[in-house]
C-alpha atoms as a PDB file:
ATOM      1  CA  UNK A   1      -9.846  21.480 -21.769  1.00  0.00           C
ATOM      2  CA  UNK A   2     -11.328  17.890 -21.693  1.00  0.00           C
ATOM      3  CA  UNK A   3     -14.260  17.400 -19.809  1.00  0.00           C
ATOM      4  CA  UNK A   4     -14.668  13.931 -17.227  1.00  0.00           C
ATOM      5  CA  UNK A   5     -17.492  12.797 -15.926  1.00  0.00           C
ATOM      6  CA  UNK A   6     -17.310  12.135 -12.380  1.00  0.00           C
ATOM      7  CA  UNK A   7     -19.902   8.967 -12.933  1.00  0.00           C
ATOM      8  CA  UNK A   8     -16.742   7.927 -15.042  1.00  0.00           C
ATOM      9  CA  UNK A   9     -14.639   8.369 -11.885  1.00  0.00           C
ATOM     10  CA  UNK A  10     -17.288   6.160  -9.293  1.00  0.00           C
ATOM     11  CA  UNK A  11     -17.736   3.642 -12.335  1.00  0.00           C
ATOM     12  CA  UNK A  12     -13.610   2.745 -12.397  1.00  0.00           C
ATOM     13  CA  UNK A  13     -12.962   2.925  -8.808  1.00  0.00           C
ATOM     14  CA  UNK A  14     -16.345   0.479  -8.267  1.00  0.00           C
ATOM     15  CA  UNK A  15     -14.541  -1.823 -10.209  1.00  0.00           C
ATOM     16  CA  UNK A  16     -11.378  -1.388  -8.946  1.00  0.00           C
ATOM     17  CA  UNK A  17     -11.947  -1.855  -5.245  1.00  0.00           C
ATOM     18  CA  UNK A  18     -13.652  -5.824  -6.513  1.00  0.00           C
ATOM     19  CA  UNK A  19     -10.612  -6.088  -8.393  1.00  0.00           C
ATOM     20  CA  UNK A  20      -8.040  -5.115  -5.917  1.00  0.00           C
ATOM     21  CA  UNK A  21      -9.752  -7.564  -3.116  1.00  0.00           C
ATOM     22  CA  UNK A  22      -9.683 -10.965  -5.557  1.00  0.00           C
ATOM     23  CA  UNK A  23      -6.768 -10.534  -7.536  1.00  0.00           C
ATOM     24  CA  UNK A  24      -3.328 -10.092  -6.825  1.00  0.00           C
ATOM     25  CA  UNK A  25      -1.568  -7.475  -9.121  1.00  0.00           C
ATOM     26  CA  UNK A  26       1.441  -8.539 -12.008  1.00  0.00           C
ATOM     27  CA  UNK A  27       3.858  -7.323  -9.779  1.00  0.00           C
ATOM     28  CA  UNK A  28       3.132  -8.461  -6.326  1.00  0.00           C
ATOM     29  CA  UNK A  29       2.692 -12.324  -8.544  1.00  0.00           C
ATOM     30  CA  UNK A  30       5.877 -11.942 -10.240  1.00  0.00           C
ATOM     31  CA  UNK A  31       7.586 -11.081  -6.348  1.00  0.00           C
ATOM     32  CA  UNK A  32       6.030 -13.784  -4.714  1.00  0.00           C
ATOM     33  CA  UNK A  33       6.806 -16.258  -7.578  1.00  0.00           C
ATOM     34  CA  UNK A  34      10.416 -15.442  -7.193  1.00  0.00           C
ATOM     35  CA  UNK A  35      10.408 -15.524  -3.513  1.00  0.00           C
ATOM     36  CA  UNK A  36       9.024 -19.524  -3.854  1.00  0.00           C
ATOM     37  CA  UNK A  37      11.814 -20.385  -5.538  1.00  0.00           C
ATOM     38  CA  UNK A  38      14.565 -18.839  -3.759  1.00  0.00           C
ATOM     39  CA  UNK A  39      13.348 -19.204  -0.055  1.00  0.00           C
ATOM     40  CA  UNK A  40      15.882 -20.911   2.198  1.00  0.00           C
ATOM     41  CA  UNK A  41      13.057 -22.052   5.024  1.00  0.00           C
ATOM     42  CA  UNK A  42      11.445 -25.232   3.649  1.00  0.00           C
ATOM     43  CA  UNK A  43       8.583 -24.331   6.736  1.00  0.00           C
ATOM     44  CA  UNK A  44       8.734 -20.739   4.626  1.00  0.00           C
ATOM     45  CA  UNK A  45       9.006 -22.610   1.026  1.00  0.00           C
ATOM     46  CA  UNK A  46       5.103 -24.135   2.486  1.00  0.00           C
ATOM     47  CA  UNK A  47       4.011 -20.910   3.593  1.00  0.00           C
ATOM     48  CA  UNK A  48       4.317 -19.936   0.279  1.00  0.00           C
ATOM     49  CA  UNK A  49       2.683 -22.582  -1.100  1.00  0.00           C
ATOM     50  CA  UNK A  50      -0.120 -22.280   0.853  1.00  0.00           C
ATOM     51  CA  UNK A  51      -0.191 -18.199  -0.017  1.00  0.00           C
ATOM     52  CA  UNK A  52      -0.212 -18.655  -3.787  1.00  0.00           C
ATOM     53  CA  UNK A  53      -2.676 -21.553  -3.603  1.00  0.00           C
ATOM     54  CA  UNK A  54      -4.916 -19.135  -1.385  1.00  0.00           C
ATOM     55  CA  UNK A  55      -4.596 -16.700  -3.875  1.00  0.00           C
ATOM     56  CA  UNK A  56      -5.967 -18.864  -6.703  1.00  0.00           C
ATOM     57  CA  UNK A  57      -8.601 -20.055  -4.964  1.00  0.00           C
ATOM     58  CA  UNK A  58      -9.662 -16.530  -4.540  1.00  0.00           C
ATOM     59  CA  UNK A  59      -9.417 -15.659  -8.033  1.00  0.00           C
ATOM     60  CA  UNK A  60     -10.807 -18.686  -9.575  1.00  0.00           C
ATOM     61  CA  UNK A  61     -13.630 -18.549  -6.983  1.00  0.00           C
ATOM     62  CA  UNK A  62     -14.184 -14.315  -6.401  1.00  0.00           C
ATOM     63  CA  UNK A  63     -13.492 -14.678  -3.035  1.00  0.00           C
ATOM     64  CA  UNK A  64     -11.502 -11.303  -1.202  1.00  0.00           C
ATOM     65  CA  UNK A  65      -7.931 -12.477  -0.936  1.00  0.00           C
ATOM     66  CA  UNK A  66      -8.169 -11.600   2.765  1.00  0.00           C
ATOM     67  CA  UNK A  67     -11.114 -11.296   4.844  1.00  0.00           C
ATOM     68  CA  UNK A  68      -9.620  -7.725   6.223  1.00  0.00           C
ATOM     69  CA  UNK A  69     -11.112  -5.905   2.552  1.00  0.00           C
ATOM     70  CA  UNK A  70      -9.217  -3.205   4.347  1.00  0.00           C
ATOM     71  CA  UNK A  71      -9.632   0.720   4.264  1.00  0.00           C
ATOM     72  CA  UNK A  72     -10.012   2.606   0.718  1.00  0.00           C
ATOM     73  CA  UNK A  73      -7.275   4.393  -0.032  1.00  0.00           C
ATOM     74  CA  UNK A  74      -7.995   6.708  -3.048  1.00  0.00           C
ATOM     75  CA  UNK A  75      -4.699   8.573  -4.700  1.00  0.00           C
ATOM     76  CA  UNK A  76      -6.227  10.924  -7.503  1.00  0.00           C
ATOM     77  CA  UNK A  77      -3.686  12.471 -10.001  1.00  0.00           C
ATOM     78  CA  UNK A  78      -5.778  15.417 -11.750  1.00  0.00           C
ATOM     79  CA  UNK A  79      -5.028  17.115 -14.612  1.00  0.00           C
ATOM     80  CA  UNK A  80      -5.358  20.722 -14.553  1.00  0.00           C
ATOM     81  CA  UNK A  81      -7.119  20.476 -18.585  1.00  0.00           C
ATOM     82  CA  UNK A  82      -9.668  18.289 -17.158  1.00  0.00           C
ATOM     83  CA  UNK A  83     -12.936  19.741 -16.559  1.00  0.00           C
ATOM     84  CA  UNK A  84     -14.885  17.244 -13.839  1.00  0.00           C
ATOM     85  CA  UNK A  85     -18.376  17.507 -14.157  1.00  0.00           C
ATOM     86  CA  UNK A  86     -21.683  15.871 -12.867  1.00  0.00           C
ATOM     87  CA  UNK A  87     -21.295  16.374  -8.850  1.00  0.00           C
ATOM     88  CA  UNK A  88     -18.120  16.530  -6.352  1.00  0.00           C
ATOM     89  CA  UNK A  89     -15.117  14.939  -7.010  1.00  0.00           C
ATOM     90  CA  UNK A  90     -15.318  13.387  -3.356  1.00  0.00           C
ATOM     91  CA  UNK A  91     -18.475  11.915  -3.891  1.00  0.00           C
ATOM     92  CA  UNK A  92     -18.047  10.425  -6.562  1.00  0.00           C
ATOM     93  CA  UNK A  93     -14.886   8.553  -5.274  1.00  0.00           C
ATOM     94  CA  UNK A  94     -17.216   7.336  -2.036  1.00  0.00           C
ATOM     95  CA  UNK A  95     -19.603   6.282  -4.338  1.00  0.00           C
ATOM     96  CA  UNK A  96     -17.680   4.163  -5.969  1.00  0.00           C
ATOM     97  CA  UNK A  97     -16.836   2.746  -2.914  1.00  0.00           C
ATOM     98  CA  UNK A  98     -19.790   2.034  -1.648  1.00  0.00           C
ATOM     99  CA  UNK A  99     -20.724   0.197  -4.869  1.00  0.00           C
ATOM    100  CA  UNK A 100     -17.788  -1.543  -4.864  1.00  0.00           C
ATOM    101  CA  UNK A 101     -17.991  -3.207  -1.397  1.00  0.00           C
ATOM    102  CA  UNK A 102     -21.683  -3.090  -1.849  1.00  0.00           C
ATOM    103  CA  UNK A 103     -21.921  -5.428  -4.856  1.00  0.00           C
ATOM    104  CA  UNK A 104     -18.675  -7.017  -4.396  1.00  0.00           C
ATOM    105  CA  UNK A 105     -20.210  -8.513  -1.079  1.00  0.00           C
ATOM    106  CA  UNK A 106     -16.696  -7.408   0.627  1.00  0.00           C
ATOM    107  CA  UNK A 107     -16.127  -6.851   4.577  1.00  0.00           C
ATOM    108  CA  UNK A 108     -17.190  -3.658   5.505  1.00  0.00           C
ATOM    109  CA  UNK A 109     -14.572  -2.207   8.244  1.00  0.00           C
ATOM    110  CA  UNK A 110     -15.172   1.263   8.533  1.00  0.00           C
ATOM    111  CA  UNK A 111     -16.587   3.073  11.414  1.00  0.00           C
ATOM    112  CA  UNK A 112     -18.305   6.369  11.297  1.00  0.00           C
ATOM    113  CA  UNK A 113     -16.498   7.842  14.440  1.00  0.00           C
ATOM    114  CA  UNK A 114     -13.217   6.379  16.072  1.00  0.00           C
ATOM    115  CA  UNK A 115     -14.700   5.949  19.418  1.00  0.00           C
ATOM    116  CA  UNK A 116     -18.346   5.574  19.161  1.00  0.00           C
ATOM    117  CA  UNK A 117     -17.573   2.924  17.049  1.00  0.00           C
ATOM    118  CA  UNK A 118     -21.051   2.905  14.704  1.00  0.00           C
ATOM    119  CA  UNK A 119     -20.632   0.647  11.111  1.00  0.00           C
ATOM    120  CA  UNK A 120     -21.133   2.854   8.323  1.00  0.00           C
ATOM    121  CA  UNK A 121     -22.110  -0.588   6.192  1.00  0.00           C
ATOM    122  CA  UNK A 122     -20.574   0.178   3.328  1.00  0.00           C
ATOM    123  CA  UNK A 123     -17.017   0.424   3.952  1.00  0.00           C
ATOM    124  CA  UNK A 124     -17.142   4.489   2.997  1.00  0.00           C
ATOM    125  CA  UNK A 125     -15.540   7.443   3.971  1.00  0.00           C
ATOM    126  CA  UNK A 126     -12.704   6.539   1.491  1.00  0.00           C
ATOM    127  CA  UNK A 127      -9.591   7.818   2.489  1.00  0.00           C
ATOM    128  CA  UNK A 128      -8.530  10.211  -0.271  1.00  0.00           C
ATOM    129  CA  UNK A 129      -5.387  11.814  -1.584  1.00  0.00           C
ATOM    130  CA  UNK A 130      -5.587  14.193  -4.402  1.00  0.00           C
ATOM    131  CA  UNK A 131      -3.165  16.152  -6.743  1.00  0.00           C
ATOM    132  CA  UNK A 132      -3.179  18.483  -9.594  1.00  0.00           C
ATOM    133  CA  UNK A 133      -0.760  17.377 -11.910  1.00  0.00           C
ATOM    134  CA  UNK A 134       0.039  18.605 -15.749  1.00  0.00           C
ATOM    135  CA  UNK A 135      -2.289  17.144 -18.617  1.00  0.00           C
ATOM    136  CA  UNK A 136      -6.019  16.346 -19.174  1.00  0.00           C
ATOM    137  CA  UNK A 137      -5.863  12.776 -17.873  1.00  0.00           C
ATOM    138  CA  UNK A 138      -7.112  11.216 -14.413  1.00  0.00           C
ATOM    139  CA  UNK A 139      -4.907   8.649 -12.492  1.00  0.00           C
ATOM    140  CA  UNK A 140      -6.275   7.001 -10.202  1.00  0.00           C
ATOM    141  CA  UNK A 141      -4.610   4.724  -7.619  1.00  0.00           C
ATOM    142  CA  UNK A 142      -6.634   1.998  -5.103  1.00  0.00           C
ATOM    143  CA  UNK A 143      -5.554   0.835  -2.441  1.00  0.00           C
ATOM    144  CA  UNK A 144      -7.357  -0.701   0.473  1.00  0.00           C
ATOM    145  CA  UNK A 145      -5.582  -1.567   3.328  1.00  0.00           C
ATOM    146  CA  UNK A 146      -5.774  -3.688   6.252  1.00  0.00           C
ATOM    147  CA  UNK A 147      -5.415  -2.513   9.617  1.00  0.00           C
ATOM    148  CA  UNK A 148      -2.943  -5.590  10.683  1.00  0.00           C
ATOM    149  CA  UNK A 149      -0.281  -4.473   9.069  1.00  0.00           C
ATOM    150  CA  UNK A 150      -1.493  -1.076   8.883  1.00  0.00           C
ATOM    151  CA  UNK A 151      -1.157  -1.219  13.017  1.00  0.00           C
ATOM    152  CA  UNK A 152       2.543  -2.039  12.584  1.00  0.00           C
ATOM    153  CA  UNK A 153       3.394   1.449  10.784  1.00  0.00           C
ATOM    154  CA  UNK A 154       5.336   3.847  12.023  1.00  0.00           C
ATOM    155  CA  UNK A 155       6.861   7.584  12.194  1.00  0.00           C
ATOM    156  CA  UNK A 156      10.093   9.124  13.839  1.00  0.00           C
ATOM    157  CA  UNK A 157      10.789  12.155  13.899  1.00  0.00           C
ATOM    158  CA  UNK A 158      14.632  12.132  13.568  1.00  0.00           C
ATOM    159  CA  UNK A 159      17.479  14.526  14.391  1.00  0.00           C
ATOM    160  CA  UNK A 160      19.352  15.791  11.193  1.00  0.00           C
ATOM    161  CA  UNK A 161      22.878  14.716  12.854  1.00  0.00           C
ATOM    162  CA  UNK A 162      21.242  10.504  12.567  1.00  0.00           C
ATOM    163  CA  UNK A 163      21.369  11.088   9.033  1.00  0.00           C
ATOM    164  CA  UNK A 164      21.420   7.898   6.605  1.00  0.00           C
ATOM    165  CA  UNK A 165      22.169   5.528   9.082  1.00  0.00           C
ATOM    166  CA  UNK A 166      19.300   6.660  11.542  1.00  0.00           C
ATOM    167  CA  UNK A 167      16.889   6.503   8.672  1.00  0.00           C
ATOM    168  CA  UNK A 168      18.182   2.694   8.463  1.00  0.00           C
ATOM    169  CA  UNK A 169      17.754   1.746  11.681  1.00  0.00           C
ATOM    170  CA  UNK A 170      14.273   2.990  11.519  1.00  0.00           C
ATOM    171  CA  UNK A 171      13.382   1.384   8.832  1.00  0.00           C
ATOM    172  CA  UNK A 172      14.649  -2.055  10.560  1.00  0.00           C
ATOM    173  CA  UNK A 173      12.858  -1.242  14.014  1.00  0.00           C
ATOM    174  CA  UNK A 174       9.925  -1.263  12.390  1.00  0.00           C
ATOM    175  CA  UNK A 175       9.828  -4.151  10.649  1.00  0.00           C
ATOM    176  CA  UNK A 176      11.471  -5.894  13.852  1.00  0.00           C
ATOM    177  CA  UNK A 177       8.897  -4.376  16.040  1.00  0.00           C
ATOM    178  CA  UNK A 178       5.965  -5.710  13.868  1.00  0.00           C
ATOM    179  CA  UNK A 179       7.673  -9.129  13.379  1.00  0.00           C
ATOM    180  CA  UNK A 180       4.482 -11.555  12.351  1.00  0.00           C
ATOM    181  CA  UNK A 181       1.788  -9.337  12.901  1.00  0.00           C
ATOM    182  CA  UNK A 182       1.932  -7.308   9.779  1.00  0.00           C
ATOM    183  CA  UNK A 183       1.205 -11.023   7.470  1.00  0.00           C
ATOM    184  CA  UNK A 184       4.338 -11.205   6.066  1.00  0.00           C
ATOM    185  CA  UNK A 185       6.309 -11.639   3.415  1.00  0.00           C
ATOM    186  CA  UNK A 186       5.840  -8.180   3.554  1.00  0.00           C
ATOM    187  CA  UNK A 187       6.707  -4.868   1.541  1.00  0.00           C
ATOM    188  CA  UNK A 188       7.730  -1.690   3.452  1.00  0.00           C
ATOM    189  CA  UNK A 189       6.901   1.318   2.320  1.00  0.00           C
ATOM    190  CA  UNK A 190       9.048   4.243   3.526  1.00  0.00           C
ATOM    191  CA  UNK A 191       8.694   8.182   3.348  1.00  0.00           C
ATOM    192  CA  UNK A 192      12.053  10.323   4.024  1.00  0.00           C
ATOM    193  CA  UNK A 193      11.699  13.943   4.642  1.00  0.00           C
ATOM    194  CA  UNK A 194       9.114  16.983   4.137  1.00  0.00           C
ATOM    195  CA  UNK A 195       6.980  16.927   7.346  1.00  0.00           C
ATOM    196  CA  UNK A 196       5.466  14.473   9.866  1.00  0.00           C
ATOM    197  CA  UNK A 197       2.465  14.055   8.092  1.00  0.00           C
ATOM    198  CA  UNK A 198       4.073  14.332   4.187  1.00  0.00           C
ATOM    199  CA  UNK A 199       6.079  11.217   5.162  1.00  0.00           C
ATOM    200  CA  UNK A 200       3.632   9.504   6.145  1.00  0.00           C
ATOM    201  CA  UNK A 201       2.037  10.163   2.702  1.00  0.00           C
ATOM    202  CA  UNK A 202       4.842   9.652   0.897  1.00  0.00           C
ATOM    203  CA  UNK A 203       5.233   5.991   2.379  1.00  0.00           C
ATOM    204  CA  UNK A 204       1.434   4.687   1.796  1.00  0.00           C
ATOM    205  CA  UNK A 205       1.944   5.983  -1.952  1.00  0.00           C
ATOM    206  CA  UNK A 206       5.388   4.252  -1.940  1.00  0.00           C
ATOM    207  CA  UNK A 207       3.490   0.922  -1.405  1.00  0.00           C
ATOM    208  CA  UNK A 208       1.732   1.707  -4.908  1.00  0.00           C
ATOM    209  CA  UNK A 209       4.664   1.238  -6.577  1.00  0.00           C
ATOM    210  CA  UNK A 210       5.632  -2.094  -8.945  1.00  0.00           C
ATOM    211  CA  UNK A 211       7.225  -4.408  -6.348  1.00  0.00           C
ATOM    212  CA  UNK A 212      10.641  -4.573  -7.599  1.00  0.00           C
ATOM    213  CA  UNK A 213      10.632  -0.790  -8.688  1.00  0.00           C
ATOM    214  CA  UNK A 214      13.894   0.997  -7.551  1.00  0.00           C
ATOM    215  CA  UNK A 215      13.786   5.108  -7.326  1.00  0.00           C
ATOM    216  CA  UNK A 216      15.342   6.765  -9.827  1.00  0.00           C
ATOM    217  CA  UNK A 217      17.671   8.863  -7.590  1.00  0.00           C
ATOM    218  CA  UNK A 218      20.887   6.677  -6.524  1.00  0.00           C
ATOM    219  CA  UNK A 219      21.440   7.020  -3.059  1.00  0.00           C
ATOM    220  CA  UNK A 220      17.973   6.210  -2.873  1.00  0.00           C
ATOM    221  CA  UNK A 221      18.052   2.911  -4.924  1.00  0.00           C
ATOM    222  CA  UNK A 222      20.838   1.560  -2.935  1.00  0.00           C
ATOM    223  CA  UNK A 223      18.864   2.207   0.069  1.00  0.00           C
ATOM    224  CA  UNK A 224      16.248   0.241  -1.060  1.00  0.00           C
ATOM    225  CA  UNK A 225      18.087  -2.446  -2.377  1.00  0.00           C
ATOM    226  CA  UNK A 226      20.181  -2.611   1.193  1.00  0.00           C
ATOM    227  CA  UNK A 227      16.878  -2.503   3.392  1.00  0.00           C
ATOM    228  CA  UNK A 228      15.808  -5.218   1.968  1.00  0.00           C
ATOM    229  CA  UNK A 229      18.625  -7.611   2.150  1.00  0.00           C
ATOM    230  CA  UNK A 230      19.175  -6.679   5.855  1.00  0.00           C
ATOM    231  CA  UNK A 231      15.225  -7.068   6.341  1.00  0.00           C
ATOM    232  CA  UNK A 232      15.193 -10.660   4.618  1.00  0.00           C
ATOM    233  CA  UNK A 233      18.593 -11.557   7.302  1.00  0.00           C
ATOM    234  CA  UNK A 234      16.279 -11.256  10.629  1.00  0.00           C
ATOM    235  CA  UNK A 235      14.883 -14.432   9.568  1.00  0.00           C
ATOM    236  CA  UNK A 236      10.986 -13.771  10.300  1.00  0.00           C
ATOM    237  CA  UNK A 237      10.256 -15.516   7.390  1.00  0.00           C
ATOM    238  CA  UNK A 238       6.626 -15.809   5.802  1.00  0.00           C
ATOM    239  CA  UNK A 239       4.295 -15.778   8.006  1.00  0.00           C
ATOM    240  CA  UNK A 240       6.730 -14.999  10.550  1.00  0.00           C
ATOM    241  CA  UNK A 241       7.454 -18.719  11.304  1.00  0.00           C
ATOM    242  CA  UNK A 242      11.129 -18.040  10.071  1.00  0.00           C
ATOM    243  CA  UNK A 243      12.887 -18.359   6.914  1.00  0.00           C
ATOM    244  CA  UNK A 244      14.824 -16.221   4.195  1.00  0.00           C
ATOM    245  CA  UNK A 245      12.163 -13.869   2.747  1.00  0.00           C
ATOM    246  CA  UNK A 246      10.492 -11.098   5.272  1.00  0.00           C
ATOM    247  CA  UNK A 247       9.793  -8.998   3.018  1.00  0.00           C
ATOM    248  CA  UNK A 248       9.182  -8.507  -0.766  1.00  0.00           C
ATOM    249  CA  UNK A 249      10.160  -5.085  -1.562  1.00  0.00           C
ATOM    250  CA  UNK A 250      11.443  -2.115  -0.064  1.00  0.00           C
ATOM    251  CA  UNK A 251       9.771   0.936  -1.714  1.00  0.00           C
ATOM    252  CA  UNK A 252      11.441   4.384  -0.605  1.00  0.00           C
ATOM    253  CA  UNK A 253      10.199   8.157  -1.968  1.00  0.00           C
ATOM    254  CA  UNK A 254      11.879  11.719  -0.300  1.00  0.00           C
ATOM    255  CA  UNK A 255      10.978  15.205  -0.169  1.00  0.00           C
ATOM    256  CA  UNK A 256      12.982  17.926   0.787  1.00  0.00           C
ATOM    257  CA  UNK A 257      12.814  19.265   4.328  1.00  0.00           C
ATOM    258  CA  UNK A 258      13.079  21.682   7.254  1.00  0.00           C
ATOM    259  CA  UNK A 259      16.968  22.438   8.117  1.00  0.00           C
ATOM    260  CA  UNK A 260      16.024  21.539  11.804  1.00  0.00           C
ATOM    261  CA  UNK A 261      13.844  17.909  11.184  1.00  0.00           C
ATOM    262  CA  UNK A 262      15.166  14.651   9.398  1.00  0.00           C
ATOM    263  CA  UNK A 263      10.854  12.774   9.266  1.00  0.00           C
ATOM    264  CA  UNK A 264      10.817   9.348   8.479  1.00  0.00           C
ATOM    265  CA  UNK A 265       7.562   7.449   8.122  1.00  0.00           C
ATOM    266  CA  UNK A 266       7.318   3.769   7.419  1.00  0.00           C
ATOM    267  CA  UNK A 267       3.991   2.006   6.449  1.00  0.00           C
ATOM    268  CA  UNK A 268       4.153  -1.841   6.167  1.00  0.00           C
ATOM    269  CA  UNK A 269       1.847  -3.969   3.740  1.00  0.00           C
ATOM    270  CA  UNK A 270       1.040  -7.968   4.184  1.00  0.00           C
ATOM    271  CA  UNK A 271       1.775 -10.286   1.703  1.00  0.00           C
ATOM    272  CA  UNK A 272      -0.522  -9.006  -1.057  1.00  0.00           C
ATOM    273  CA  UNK A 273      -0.490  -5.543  -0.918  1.00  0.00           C
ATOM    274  CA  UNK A 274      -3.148  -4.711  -3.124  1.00  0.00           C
ATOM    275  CA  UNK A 275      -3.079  -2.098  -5.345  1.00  0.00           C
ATOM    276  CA  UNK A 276      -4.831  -1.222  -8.777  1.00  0.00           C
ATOM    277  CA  UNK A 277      -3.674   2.183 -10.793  1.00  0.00           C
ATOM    278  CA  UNK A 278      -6.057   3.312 -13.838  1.00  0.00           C
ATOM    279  CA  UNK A 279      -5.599   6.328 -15.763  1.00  0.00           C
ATOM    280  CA  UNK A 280      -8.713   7.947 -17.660  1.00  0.00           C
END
């Protein structure tokens, strides 16, 4: 049994929440450094341009990447040898948040209740996900996200008989239906199976993934690999003024599911996607 503080816990995800909103992660770079090279547009060949230029600025400056600093989204992998100690696991992760918005003078979105509408000033309740996993280490994924593209998300709840090819066409209504809106070049995060609201988890988590990650299961892989060639052919282009590159990545995970449902849940990121994964 190893024994974590939870100050440890608010003290990582304090720093990861400034991190996350100034500095765009390896992967999402190494995407969007390929996609200036081989887009078609030359309006979409500025865009880009002007993206990675805004991101340096940010970086060189500590200025939020975006001025949406977004919603926390907190994915905890616990291991069941780890002993937390010091106060609840929840408040420590809210804590951190607060900090980290707090001291990293970033926008603070969140209201308190969904119709009264009241700023809670400091960007908390986080969102959070959390799973008990083999081992005595923490994981901990951040993720906040913006409500523009987070607007443009979607679920269906599909008939088993649509099978692959409804799960496709899905996938492409949603990106079609949010066109410019979600900031693209975008990446598409996609959740096939379990229940309404598991695919729906399954597809914010999918956005944590390495841009450029394929699933290990085949039929899955190919799926990805397909969505996003057919994406980057509706020509919405970065920042949906056309061109060859709509999105980045197409990131897909699956459950198993009911004999009677075929869920499919699809939740859109803008051009940075910002994500930062620890372990402890």
């Amino acid at each position: 049994m190893r024994t974590v503080q939870v100050s440890e816990i608010t003290e990582n995800i304090k720093e990861m929440c400034i991190e996350a909103n100034h500095y765009l992660s390896e992967d999402m770079e190494a995407v969007m450094n390929r996609a200036a090279k081989t887009e078609a547009a030359p309006l979409g060949r500025q865009i880009l341009a002007q993206l990675r230029e805004n991101l340096e600025i940010a970086a060189k400056d500590m200025i939020p990447i975006c001025q949406d600093t977004g919603m926390a989204v907190v994915f905890l992998e616990i291991g069941q040898d780890v002993h937390l100690e010091g106060g609840l696991l929840e408040d420590a992760v809210n804590e951190g948040v607060c900090q980290g918005y707090t001291e990293g003078y970033l926008r603070k979105s969140v209201v308190g209740d969904p119709i009264l509408r009241e700023n809670t000033k400091d960007n908390t309740p986080a969102v959070i996900h959390t799973r008990i996993v083999a081992g005595d280490k923490v994981k901990i994924k951040v993720a906040p996200k913006g409500f523009g593209s987070e607007n443009m998300s979607r679920v269906f709840m599909l008939k088993p008989a649509d099978g692959l090819e409804g799960v496709k066409n899905a996938i492409l209504t949603a990106v079609k239906d949010a066109g410019p809106n979600a900031c693209p070049p975008m990446v598409v995060g996609v959740g096939v199976g379990g229940t309404f609201e598991k695919c729906a988890l399954m597809a914010k988590e999918a956005l944590t993934r390495d841009a450029g990650s394929h699933s290990s299961i085949p039929w899955v892989k190919e799926l990805e690999e397909e969505m996003l060639e057919k994406i980057n052919c509706l020509g919405i282009g970065p920042g949906g003024l056309g061109g060859s590159t709509t999105a980045f990545a197409v990131n897909v995970n699956t459950y198993p599911t009911h004999i009677a449902g075929l869920p499919v849940a699809v939740n859109i990121c803008c051009h940075v996607n910002r994500h930062v994964v620890r372990e402890i």
